[in-house]
N, C-alpha and C. Protein backbone atom coordinates (compact mmCIF):
# COMPACT_ATOMS: atom_id res chain seq x y z
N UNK A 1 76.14 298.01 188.63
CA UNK A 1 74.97 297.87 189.48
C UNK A 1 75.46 297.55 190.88
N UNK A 2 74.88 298.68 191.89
CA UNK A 2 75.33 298.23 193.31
C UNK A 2 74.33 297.24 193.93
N UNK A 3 74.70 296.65 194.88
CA UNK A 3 73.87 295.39 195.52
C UNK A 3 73.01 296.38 196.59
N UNK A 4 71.61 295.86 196.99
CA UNK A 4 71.28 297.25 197.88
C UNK A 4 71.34 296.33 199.02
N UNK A 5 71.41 297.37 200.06
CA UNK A 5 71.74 296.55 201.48
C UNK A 5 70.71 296.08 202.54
N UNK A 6 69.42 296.75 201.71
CA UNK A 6 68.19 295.80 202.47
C UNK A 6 68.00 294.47 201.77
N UNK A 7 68.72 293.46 200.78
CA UNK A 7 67.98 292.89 200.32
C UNK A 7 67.47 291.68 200.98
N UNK A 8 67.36 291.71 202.09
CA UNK A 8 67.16 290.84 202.98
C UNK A 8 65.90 291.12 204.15
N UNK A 9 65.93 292.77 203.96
CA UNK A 9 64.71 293.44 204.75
C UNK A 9 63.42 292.81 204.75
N UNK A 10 62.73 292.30 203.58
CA UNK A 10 61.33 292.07 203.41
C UNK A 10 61.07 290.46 203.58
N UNK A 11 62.79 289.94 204.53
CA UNK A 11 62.34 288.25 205.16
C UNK A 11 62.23 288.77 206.68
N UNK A 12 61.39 287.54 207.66
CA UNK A 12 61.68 287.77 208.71
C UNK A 12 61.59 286.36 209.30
N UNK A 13 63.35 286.29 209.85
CA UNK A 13 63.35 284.27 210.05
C UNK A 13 63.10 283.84 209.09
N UNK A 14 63.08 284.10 207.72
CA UNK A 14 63.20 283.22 206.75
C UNK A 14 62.39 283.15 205.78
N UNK A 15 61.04 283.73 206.56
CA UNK A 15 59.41 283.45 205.88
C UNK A 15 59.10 285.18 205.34
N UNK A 16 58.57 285.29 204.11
CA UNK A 16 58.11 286.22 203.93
C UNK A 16 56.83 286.83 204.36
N UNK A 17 56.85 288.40 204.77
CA UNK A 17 55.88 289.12 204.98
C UNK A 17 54.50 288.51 204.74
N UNK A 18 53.64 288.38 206.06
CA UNK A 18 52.53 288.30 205.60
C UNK A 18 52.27 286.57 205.24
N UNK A 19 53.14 285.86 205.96
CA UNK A 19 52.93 284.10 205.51
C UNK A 19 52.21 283.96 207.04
N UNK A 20 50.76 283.29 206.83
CA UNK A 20 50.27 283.15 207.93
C UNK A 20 50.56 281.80 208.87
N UNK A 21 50.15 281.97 209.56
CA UNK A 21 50.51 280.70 210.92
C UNK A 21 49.02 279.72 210.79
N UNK A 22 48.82 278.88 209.50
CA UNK A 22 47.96 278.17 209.47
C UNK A 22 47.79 276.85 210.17
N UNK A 23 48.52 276.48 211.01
CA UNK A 23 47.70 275.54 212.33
C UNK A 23 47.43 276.35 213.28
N UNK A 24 47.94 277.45 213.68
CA UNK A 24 47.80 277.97 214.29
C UNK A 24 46.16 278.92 214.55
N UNK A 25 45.79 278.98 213.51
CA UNK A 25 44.37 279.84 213.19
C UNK A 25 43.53 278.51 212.97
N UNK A 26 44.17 277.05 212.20
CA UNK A 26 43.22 276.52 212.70
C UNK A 26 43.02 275.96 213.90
N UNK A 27 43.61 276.20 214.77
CA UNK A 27 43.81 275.16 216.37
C UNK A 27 42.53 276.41 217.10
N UNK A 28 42.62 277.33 216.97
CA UNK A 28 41.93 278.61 217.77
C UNK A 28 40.87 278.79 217.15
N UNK A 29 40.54 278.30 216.10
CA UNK A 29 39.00 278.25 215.37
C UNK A 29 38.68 277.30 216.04
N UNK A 30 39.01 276.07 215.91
CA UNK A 30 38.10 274.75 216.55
C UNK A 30 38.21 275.35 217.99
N UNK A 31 38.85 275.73 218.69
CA UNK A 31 38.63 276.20 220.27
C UNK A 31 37.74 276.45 220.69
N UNK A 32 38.10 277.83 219.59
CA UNK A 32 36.73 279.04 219.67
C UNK A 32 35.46 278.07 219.27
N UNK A 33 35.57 277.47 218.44
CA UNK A 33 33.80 276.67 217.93
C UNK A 33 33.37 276.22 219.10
N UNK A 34 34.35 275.43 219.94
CA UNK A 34 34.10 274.41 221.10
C UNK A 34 33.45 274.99 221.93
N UNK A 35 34.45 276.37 221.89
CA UNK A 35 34.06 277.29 223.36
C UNK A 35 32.70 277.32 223.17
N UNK A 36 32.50 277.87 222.06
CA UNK A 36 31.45 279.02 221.85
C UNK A 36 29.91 277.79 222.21
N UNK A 37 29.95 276.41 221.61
CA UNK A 37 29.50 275.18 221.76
C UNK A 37 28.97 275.00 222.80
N UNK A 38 29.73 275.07 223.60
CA UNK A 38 29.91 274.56 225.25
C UNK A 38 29.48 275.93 226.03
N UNK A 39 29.39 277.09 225.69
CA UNK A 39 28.75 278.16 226.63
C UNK A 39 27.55 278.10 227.29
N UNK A 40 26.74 277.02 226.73
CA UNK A 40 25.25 277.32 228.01
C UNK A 40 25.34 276.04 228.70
N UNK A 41 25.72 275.29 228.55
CA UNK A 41 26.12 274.27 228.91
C UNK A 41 27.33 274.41 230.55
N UNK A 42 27.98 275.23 230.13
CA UNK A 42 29.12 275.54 230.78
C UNK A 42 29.19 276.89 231.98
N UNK A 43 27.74 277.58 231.66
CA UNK A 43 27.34 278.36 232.32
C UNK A 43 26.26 278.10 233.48
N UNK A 44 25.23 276.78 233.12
CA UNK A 44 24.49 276.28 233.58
C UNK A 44 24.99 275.69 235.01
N UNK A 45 26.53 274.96 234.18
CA UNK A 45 27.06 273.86 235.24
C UNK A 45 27.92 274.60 236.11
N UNK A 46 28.22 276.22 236.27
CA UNK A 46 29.12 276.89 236.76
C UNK A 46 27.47 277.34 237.88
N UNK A 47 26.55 277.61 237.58
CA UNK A 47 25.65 278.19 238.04
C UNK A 47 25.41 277.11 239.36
N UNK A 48 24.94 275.92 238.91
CA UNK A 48 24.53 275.12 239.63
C UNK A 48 25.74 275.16 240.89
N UNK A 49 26.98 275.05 240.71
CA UNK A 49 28.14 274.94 241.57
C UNK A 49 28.02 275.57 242.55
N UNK A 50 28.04 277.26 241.92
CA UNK A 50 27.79 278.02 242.80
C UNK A 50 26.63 278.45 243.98
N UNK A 51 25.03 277.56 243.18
CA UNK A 51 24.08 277.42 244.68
C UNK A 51 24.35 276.33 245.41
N UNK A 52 25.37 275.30 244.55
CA UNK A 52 25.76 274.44 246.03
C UNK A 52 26.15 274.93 247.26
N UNK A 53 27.58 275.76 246.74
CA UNK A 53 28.18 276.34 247.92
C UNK A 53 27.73 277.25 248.72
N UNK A 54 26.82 278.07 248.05
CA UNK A 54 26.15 278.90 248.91
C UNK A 54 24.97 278.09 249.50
N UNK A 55 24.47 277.03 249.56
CA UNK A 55 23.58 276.10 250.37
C UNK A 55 24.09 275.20 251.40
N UNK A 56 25.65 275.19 250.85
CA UNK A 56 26.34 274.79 252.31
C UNK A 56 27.42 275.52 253.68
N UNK A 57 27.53 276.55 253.06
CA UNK A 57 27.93 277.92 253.80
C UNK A 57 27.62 277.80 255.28
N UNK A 58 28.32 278.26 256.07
CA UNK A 58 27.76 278.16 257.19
C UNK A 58 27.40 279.60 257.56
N UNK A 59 26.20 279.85 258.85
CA UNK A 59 25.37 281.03 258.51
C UNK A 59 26.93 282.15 258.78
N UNK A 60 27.48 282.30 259.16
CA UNK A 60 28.62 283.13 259.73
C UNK A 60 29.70 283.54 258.54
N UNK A 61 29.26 282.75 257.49
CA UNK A 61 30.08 283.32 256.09
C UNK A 61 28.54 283.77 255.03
N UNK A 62 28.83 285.09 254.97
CA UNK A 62 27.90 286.05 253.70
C UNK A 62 28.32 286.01 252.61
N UNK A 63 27.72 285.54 251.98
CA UNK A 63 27.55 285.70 250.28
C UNK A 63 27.36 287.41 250.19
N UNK A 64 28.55 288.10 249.04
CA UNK A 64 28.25 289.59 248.50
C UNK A 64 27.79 289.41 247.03
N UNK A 65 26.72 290.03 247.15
CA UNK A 65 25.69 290.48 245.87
C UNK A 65 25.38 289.20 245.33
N UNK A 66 25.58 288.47 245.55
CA UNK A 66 25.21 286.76 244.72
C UNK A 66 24.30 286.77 243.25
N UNK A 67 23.34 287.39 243.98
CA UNK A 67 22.00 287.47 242.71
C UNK A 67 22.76 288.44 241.52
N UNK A 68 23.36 289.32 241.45
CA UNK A 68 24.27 290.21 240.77
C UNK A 68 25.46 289.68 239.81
N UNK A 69 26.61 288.79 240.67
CA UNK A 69 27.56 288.09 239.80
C UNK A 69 27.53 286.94 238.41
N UNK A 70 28.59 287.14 237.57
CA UNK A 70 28.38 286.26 236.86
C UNK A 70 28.20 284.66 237.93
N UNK A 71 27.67 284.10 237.01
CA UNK A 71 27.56 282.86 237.71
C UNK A 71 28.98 282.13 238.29
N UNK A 72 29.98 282.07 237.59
CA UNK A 72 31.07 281.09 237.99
C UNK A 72 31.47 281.98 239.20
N UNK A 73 31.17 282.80 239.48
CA UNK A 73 31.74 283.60 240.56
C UNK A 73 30.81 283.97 241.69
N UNK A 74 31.73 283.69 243.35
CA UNK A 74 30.85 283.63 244.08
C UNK A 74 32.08 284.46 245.07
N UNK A 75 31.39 286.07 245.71
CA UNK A 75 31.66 286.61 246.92
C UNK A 75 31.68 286.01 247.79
N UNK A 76 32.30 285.99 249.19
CA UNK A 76 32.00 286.04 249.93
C UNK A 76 32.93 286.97 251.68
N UNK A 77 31.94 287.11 252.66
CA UNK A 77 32.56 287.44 253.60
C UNK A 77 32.44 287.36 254.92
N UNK A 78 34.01 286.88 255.22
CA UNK A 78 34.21 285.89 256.42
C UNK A 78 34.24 286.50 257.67
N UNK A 79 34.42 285.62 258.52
CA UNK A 79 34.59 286.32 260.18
C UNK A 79 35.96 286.75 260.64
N UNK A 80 36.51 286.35 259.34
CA UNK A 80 38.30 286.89 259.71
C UNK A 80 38.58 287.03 258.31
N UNK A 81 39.96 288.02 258.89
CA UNK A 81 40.53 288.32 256.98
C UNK A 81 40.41 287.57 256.20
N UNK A 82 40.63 287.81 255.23
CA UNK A 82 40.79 286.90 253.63
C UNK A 82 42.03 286.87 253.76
N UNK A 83 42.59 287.20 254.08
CA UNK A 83 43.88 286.92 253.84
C UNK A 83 44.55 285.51 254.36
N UNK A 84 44.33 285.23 255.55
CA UNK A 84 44.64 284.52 256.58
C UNK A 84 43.84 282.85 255.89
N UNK A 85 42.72 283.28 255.65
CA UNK A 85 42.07 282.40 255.01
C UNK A 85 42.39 281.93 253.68
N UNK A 86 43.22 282.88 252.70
CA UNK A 86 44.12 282.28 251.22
C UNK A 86 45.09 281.64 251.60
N UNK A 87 45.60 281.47 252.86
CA UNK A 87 47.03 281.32 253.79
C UNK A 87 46.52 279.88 253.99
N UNK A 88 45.81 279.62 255.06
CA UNK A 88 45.17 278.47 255.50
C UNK A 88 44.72 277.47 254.18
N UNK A 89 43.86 277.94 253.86
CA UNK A 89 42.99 277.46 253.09
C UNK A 89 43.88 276.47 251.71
N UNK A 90 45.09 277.48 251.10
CA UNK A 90 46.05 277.19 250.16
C UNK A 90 46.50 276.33 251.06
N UNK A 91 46.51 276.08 251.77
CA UNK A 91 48.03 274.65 252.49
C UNK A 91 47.00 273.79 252.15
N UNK A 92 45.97 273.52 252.11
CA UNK A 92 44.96 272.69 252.20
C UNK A 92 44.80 272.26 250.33
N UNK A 93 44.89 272.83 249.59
CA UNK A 93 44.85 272.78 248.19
C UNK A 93 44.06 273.64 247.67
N UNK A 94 43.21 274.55 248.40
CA UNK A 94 42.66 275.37 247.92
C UNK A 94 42.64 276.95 247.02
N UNK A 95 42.59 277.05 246.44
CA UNK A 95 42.96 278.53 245.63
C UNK A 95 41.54 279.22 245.28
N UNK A 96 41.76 280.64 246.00
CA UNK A 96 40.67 281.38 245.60
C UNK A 96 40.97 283.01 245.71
N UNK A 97 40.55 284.16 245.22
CA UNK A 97 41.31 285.55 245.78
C UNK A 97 40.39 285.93 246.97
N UNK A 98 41.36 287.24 247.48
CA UNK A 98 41.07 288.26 248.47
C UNK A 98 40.63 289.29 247.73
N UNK A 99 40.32 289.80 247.01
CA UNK A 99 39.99 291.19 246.09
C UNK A 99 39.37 290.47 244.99
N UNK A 100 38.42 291.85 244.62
CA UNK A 100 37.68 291.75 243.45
C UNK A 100 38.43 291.28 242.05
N UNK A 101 38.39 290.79 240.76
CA UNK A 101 38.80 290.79 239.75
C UNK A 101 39.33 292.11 238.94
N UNK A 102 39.05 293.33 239.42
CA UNK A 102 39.15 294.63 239.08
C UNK A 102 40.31 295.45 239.99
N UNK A 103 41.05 294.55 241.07
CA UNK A 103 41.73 294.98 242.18
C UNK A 103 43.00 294.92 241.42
N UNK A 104 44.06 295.89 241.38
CA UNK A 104 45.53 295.70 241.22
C UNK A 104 46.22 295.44 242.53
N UNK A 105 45.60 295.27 243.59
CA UNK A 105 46.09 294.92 244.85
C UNK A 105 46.91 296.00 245.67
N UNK A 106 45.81 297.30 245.19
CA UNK A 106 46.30 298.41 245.71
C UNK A 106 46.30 298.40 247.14
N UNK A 107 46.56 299.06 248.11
CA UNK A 107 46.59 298.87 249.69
C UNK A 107 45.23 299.29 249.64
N UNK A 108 44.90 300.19 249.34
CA UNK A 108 43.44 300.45 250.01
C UNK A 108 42.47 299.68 249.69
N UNK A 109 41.40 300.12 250.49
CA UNK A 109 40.20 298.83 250.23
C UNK A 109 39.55 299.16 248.48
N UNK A 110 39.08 298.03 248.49
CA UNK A 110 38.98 297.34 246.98
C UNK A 110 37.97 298.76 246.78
N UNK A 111 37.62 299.18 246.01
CA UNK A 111 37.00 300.56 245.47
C UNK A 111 35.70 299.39 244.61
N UNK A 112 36.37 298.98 243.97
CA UNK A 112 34.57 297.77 243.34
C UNK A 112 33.75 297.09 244.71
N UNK A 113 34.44 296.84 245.46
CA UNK A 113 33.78 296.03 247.00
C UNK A 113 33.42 297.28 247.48
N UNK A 114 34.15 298.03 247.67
CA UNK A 114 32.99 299.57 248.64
C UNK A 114 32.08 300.20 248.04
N UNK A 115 32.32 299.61 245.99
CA UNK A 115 30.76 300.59 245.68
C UNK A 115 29.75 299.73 245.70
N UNK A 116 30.29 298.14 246.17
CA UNK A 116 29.08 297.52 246.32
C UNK A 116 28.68 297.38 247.73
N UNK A 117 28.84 298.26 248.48
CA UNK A 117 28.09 299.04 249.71
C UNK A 117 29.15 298.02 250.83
N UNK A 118 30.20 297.81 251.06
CA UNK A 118 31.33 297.31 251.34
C UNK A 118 32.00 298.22 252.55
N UNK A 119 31.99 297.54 253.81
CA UNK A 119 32.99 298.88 254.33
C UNK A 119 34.12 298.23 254.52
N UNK A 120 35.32 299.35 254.33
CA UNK A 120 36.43 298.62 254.42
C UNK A 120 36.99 297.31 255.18
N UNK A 121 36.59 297.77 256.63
CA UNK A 121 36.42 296.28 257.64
C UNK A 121 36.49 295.10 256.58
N UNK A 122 34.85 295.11 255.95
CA UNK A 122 34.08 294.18 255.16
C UNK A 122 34.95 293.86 253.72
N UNK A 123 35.83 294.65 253.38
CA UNK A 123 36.80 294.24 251.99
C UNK A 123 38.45 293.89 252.47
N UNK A 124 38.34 293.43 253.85
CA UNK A 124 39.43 292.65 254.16
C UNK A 124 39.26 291.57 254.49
N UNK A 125 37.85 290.83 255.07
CA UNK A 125 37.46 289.83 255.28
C UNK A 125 36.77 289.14 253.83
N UNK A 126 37.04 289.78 252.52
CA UNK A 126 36.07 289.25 251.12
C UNK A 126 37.22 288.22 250.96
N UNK A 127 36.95 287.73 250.35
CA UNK A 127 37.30 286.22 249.09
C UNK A 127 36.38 285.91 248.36
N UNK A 128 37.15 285.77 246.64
CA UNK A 128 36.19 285.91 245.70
C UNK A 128 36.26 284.09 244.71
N UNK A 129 35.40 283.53 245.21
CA UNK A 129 35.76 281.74 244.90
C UNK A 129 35.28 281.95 243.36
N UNK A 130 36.06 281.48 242.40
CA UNK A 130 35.97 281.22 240.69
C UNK A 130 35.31 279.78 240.67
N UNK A 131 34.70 279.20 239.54
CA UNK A 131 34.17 278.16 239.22
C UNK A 131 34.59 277.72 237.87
N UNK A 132 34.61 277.19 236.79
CA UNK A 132 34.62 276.34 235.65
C UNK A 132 34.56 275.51 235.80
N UNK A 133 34.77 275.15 234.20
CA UNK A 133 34.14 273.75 233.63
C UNK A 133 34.32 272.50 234.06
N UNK A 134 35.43 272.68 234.74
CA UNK A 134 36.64 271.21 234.78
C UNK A 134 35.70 270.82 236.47
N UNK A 135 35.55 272.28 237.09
CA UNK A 135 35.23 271.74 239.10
C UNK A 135 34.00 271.21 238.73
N UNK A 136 33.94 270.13 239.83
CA UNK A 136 32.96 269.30 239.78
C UNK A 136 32.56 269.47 241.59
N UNK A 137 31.03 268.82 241.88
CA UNK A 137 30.51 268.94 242.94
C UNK A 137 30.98 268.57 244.40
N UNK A 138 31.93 267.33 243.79
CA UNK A 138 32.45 267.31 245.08
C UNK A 138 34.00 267.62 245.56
N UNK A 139 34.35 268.79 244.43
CA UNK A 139 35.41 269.63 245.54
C UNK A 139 34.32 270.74 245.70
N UNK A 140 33.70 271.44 245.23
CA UNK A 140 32.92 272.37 245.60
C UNK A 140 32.10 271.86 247.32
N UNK A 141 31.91 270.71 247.54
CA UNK A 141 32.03 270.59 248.75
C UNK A 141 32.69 269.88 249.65
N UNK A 142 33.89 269.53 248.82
CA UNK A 142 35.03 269.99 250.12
C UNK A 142 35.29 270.98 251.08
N UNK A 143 35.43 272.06 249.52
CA UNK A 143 35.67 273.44 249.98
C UNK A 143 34.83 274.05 250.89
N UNK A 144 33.49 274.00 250.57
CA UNK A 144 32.88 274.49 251.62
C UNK A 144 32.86 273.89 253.12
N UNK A 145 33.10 272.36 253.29
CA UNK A 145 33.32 271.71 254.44
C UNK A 145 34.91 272.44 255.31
N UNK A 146 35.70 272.53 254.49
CA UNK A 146 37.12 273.49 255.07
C UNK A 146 36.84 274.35 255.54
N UNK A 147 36.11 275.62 254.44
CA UNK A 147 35.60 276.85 255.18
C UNK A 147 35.08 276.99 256.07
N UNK A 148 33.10 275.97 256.32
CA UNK A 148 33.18 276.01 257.47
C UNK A 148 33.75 275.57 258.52
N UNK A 149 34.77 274.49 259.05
CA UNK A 149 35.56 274.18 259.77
C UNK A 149 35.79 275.41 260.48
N UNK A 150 36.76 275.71 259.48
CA UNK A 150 38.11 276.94 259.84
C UNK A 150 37.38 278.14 259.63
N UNK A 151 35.94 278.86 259.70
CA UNK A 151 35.60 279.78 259.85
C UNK A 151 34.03 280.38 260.21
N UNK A 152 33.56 279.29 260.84
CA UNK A 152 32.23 279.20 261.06
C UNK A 152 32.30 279.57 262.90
């Protein structure tokens, strides 16, 4: 009788085929329960954030499509690039993008910002501010106190 030379094929690291990762499925079930828990709750409080900032805006920064976006997410467009303003703004502690969520950061203007009636000009001056669970009201108006500073 010859020895066959896979007999080792059907381990992998040690564990056989098909041995599941049981903390692992349970750590991402309770997540998922939490998540799923916490969604109106978490949508409500992303909502509210976002008419803060747009109630403290100064008139010289436009909100794009507002009534349209998910809630945690808020357009907007400035009197100078976005760019200059992720520049500034980041020394300050701030983090937010220049392009849509759909942008690979192609050179040309954002193609989702120009079909939302966007002219190019207008998709170099966008920044797109995110919200969750964790921001609370008063960096949401920090931030807007910076912005308008530095761009009103």
């Amino acid at each position: 009788m010859t020895k066959a030379p896979y007999k080792y094929v059907f381990q992998q690291n040690g564990f056989l085929p098909g041995t599941l990762a049981v903390p692992e499925i349970v750590s991402a079930t309770v997540a998922l329960t939490n998540a799923w828990d916490a969604m109106a709750d978490n949508l409500t409080h992303v909502g509210q954030l976002k008419k803060q900032l747009l109630s403290l805006l100064a008139p010289t920064i436009r909100p794009v499509a507002s009534w349209s976006e998910y809630p945690g997410v808020c357009g907007l467009i400035l009197p100078h690039p976005g760019q200059s303003a992720a520049t500034s703004m980041g020394q300050q502690g701030f983090c937010f993008s220049t392009v849509s969520a759909c942008s690979i950061k192609d050179p040309r203007p954002d193609r989702t910002l120009v079909s939302l009636g966007l002219t190019p000009e207008q998709t170099n001056r966008y920044i797109r501010v995110s919200f969750g669970p964790s921001n609370r009201p008063q960096e949401v108006a920090s931030f807007a106190d910076a912005l308008n500073r530095t761009y009103s």
